[in-house]
Protein backbone atom coordinates (compact mmCIF):
# COMPACT_ATOMS: atom_id res chain seq x y z
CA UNK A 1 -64.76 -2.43 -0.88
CA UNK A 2 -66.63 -5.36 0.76
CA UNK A 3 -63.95 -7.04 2.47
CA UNK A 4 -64.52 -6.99 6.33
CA UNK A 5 -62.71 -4.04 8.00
CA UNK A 6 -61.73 -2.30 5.29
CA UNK A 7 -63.01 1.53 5.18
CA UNK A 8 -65.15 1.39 1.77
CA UNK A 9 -65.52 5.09 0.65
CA UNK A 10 -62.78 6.72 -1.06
CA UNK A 11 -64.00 9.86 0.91
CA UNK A 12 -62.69 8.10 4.42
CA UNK A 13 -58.95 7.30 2.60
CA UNK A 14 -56.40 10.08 2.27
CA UNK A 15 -54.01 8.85 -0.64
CA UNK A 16 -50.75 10.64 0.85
CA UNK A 17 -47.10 9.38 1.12
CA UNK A 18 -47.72 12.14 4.64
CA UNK A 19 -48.66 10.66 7.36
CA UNK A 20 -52.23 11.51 9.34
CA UNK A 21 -51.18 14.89 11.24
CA UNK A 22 -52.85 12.76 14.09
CA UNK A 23 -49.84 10.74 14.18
CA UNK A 24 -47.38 13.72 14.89
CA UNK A 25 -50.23 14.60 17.64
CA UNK A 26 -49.83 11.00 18.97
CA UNK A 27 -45.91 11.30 19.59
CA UNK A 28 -45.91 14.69 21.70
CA UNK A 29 -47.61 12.15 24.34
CA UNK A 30 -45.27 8.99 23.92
CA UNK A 31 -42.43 8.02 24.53
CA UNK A 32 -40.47 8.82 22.24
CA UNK A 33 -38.71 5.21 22.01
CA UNK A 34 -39.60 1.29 21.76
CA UNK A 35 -41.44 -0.70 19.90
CA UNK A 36 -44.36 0.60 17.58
CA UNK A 37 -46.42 -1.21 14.82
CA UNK A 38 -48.41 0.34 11.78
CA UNK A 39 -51.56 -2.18 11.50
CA UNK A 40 -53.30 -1.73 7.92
CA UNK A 41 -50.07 0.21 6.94
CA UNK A 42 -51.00 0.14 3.81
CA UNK A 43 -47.82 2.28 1.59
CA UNK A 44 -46.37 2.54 5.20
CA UNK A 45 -46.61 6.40 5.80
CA UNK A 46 -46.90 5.83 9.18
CA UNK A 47 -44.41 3.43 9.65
CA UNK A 48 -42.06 5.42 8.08
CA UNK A 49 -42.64 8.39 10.04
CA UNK A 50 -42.43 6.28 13.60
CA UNK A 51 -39.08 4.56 12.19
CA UNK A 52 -37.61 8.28 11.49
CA UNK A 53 -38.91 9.62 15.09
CA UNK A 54 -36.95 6.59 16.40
CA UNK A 55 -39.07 3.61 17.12
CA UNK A 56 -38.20 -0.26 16.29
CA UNK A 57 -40.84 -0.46 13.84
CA UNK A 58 -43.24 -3.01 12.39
CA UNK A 59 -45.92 -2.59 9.65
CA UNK A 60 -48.43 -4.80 8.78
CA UNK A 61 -50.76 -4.93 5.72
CA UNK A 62 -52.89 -7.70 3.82
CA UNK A 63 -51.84 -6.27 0.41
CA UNK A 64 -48.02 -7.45 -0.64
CA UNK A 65 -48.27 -4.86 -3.57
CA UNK A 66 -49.05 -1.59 -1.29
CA UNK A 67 -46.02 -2.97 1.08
CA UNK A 68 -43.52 -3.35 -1.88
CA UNK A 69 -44.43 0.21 -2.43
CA UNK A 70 -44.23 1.45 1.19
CA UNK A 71 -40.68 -0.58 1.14
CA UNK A 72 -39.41 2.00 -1.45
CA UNK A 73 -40.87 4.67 0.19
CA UNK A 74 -38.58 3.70 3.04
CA UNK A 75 -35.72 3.89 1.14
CA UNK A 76 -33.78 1.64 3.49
CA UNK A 77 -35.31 2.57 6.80
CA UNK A 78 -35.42 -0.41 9.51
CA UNK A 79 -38.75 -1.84 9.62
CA UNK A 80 -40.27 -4.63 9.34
CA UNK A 81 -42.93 -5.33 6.61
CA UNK A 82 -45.27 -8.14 7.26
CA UNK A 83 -48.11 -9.39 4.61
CA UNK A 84 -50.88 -10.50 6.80
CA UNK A 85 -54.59 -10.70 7.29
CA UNK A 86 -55.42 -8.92 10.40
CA UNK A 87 -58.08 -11.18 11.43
CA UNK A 88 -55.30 -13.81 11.76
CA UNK A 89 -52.35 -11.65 12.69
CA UNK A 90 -50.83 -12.26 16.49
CA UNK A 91 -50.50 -8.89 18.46
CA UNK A 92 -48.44 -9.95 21.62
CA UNK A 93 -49.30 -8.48 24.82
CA UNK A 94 -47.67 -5.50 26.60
CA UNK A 95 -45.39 -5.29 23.66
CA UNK A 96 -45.52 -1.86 21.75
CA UNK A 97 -45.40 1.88 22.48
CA UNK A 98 -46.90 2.82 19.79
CA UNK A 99 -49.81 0.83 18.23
CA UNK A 100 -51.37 3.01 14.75
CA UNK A 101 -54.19 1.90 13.10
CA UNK A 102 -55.43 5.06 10.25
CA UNK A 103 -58.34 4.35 7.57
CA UNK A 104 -58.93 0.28 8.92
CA UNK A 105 -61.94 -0.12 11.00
CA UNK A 106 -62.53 -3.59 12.94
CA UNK A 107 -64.03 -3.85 16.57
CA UNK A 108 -62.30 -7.26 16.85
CA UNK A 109 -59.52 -6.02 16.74
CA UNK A 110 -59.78 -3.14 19.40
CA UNK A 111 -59.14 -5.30 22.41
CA UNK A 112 -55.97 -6.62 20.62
CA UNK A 113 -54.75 -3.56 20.07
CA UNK A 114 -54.94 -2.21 23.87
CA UNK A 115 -53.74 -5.41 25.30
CA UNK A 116 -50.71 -5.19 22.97
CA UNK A 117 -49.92 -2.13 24.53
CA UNK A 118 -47.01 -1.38 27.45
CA UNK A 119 -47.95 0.84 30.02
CA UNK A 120 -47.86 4.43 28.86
CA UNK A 121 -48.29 3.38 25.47
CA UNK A 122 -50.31 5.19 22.86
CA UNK A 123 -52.61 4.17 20.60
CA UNK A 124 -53.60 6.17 17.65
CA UNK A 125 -56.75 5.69 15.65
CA UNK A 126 -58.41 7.17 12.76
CA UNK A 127 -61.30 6.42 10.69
CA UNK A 128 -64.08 7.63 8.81
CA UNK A 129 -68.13 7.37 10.35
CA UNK A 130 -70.33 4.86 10.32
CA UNK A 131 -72.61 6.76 8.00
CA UNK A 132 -69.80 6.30 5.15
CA UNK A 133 -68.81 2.73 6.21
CA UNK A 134 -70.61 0.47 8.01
CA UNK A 135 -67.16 -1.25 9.86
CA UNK A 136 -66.72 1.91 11.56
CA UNK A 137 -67.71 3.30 15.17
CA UNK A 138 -71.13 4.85 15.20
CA UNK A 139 -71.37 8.57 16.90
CA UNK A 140 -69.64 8.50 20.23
CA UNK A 141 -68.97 4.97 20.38
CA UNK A 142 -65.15 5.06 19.65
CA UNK A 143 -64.62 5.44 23.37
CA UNK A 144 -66.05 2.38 24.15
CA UNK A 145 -64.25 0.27 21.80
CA UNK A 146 -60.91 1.62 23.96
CA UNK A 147 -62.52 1.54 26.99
CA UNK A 148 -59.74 1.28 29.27
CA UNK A 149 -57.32 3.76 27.98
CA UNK A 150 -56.86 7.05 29.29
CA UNK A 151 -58.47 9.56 26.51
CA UNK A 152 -56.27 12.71 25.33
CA UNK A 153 -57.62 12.99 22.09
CA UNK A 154 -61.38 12.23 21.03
CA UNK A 155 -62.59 14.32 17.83
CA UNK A 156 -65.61 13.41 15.81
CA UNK A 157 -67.06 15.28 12.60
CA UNK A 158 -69.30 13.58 9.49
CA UNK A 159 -66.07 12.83 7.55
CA UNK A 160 -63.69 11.34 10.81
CA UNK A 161 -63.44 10.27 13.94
CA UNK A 162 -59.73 10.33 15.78
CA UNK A 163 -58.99 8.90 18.92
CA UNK A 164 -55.30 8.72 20.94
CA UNK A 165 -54.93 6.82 23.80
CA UNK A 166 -52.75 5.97 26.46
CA UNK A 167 -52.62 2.84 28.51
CA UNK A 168 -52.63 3.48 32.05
């Protein structure tokens, strides 16, 4: 896929209705209540698994067909599904306690991402290598683009690298 941010290799993009075990990872450190938002959301397996651990959920993806799939995977769970480009989309500040971002890679949108976070939120991140897309972090550099969080998980291998953070 050429469009900007997107992870291009079908290697980096796990085709599950599951969400990322990272996620469940993600939750033994938050909260456990608030706000959260899915960015890329894609069929929403993430946002359906925050809205069943008990978040106020919204889930945001460029495609309207992939969210009028995720909206039937929901089957009637509260959250809201938003069609919109993430190089346009309006993260407000100190906002969510959960912010997830699996398989979409964009380093303009990093900052956006932290500052949308409350204090002792988490952010969850997942993508493939550089070496199989060239949007994504190269080796080691995923801690800079969240510079400013408090790392508690970093993990890096040639297929992913998977960050969780947590504002201070």
């Amino acid at each position: 896929d050429t469009s900007r941010g997107l992870v291009g290799s079908e290697m980096c993009i796990r085709d599950s209705t599951d969400p990322d075990p990272l996620l469940a990872e993600a939750l033994a450190h938050a909260s456990g209540s608030g706000r959260a938002i899915d960015l890329a959301c894609g069929r929403g397996r993430h946002a359906i698994a925050l809205a069943k651990a008990g978040y106020e959920v919204e889930a945001v993806d460029i495609s309207p067909r992939a969210l009028s799939a995720a909206r039937e995977l929901a089957q009637g769970l509260e959250i809201l599904w938003q069609a919109a480009d993430l190089d346009e989309f309006e993260l407000p500040e100190a906002t969510y306690a959960v912010v997830c971002c699996v398989d979409f890679s964009d380093r303009a949108l990093t900052r956006r991402m932290i500052d949308s976070l409350v204090p002792g939120g988490i952010l969850v991140f997942s993508t493939c290598p550089r070496a199989l897309s060239r949007f994504s972090p190269g080796p080691g550099e995923i801690t800079r683009w969240f510079e400013g969080l408090e790392v508690l998980v970093h993990r890096e291998d040639d297929r992913r690298i998977e960050f969780i953070g947590r504002m201070r």
